[in-house]
C-alpha atoms as a PDB file:
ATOM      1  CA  UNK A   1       0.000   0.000   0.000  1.00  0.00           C
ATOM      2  CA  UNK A   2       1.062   3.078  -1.006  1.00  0.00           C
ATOM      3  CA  UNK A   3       0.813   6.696   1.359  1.00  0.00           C
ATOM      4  CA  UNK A   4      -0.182   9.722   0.223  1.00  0.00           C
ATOM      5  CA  UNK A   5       1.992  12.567   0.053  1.00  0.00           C
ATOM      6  CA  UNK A   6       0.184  13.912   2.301  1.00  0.00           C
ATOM      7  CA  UNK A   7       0.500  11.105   5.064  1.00  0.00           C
ATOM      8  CA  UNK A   8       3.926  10.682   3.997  1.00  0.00           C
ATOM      9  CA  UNK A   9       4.530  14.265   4.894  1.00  0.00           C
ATOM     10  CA  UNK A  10       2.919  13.771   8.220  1.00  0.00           C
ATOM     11  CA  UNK A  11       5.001  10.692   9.178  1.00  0.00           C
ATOM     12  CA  UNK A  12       8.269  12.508   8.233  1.00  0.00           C
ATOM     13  CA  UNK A  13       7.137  15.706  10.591  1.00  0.00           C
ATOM     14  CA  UNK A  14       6.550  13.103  12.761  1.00  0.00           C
ATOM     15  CA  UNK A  15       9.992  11.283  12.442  1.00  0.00           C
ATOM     16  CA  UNK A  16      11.591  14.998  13.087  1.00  0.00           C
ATOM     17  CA  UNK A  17       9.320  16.068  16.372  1.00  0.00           C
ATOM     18  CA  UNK A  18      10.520  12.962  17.399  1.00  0.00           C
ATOM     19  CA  UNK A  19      14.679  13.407  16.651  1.00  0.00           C
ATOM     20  CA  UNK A  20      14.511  16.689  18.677  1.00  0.00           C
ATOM     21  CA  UNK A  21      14.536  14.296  21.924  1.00  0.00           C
ATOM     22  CA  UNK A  22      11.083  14.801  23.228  1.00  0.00           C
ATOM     23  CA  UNK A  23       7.417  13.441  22.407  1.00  0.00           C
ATOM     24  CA  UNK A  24       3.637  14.237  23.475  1.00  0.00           C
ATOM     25  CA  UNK A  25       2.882  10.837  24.262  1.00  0.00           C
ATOM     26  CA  UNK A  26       3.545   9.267  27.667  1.00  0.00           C
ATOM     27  CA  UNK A  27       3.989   5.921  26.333  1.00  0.00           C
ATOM     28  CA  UNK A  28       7.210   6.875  24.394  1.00  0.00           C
ATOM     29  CA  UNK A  29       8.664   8.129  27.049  1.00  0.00           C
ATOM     30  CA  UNK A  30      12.419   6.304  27.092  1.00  0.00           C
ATOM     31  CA  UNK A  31      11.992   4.834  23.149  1.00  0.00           C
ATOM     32  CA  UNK A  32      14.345   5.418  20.903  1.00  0.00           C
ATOM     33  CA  UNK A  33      14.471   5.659  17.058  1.00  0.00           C
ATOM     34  CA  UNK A  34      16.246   3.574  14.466  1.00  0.00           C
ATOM     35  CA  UNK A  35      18.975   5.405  12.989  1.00  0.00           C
ATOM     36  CA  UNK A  36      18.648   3.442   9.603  1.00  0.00           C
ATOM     37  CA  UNK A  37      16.043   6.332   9.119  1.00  0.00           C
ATOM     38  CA  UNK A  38      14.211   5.873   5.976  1.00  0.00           C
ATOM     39  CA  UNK A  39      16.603   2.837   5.235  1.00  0.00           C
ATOM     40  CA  UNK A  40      14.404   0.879   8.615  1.00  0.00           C
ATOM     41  CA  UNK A  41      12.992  -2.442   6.780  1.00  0.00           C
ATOM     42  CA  UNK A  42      10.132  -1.992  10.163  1.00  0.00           C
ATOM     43  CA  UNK A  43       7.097  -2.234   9.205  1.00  0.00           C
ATOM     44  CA  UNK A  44       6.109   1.283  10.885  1.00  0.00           C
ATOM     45  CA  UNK A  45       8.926   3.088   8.632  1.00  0.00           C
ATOM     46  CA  UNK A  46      10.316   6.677  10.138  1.00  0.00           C
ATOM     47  CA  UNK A  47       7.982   5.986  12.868  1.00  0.00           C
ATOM     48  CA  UNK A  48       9.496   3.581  14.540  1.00  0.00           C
ATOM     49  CA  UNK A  49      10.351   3.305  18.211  1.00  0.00           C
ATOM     50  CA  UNK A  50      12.046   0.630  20.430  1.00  0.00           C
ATOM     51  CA  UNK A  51      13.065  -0.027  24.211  1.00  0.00           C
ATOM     52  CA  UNK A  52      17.018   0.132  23.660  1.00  0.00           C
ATOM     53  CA  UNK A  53      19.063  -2.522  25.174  1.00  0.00           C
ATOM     54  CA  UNK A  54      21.268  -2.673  28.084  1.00  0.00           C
ATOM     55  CA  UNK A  55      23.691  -1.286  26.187  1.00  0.00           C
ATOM     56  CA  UNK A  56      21.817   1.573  24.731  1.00  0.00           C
ATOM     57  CA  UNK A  57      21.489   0.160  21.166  1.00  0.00           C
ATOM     58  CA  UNK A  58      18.479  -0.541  19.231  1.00  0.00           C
ATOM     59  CA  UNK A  59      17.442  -4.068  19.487  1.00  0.00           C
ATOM     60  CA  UNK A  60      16.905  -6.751  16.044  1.00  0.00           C
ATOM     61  CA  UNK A  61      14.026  -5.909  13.899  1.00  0.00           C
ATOM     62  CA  UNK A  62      13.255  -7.163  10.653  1.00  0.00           C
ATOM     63  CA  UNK A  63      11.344  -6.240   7.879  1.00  0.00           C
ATOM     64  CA  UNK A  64       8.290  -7.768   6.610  1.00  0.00           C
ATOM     65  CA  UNK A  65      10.121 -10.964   4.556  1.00  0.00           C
ATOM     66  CA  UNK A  66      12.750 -11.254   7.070  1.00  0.00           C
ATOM     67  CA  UNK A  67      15.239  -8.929   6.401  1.00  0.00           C
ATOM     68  CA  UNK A  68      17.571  -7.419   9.469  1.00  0.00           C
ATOM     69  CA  UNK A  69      17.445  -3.576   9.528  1.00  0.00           C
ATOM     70  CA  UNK A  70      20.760  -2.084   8.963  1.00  0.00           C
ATOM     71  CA  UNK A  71      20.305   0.104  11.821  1.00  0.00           C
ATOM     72  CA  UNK A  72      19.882  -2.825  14.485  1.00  0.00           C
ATOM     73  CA  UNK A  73      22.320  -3.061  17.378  1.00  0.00           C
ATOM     74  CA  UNK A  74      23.843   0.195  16.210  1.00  0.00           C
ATOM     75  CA  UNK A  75      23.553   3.178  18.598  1.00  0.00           C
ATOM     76  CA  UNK A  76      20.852   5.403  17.780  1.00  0.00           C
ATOM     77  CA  UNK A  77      21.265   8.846  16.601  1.00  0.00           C
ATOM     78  CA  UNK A  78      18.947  10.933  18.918  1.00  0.00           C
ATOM     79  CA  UNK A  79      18.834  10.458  23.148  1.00  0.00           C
ATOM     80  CA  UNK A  80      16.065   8.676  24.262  1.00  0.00           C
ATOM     81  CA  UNK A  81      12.595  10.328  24.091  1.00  0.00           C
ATOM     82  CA  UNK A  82      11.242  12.785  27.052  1.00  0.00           C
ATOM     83  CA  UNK A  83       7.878  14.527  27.743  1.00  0.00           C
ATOM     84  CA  UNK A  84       7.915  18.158  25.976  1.00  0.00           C
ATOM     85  CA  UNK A  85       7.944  20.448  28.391  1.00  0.00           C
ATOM     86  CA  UNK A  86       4.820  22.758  29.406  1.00  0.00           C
ATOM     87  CA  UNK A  87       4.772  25.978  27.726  1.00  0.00           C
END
């Protein structure tokens, strides 16, 4: 299935709220982003979060036929994700 421009144009201002280090939503809190970027085989693209590891990298994920991304394990570009603050 193929976005929109439009909904591709929301995901990627999504993608960049997102690589400024803080988020809206409370369940994000402490993700972090795969620094593959628009090269993540994930099935949720640019949008894509994960609980890092131990060691602070993003864990395996694979695309939809199997395919490791080539940002797993690697260290991910942004910290991980706080609430915005209150204006």
């Amino acid at each position: 299935m193929t976005m929109s421009r439009e909904q591709s144009g929301r995901e990627q201002q999504m993608r960049t709220d997102m690589e400024t280090g803080f988020t809206d939503q409370a369940w994000a809190v402490g993700m972090v982003l795969c620094p593959a970027r628009e090269n993540c085989v994930s099935t949720f693209g640019l949008r894509a979060l994960y609980k890092p590891l131990k060691n602070g990298r993003v864990p395996m994920h694979r695309g939809t036929f199997g395919d490791p991304c080539p940002g797993a394990y690697k260290k991910p570009a942004t910290p991980p994700l706080q609430l915005r603050p209150s204006p």
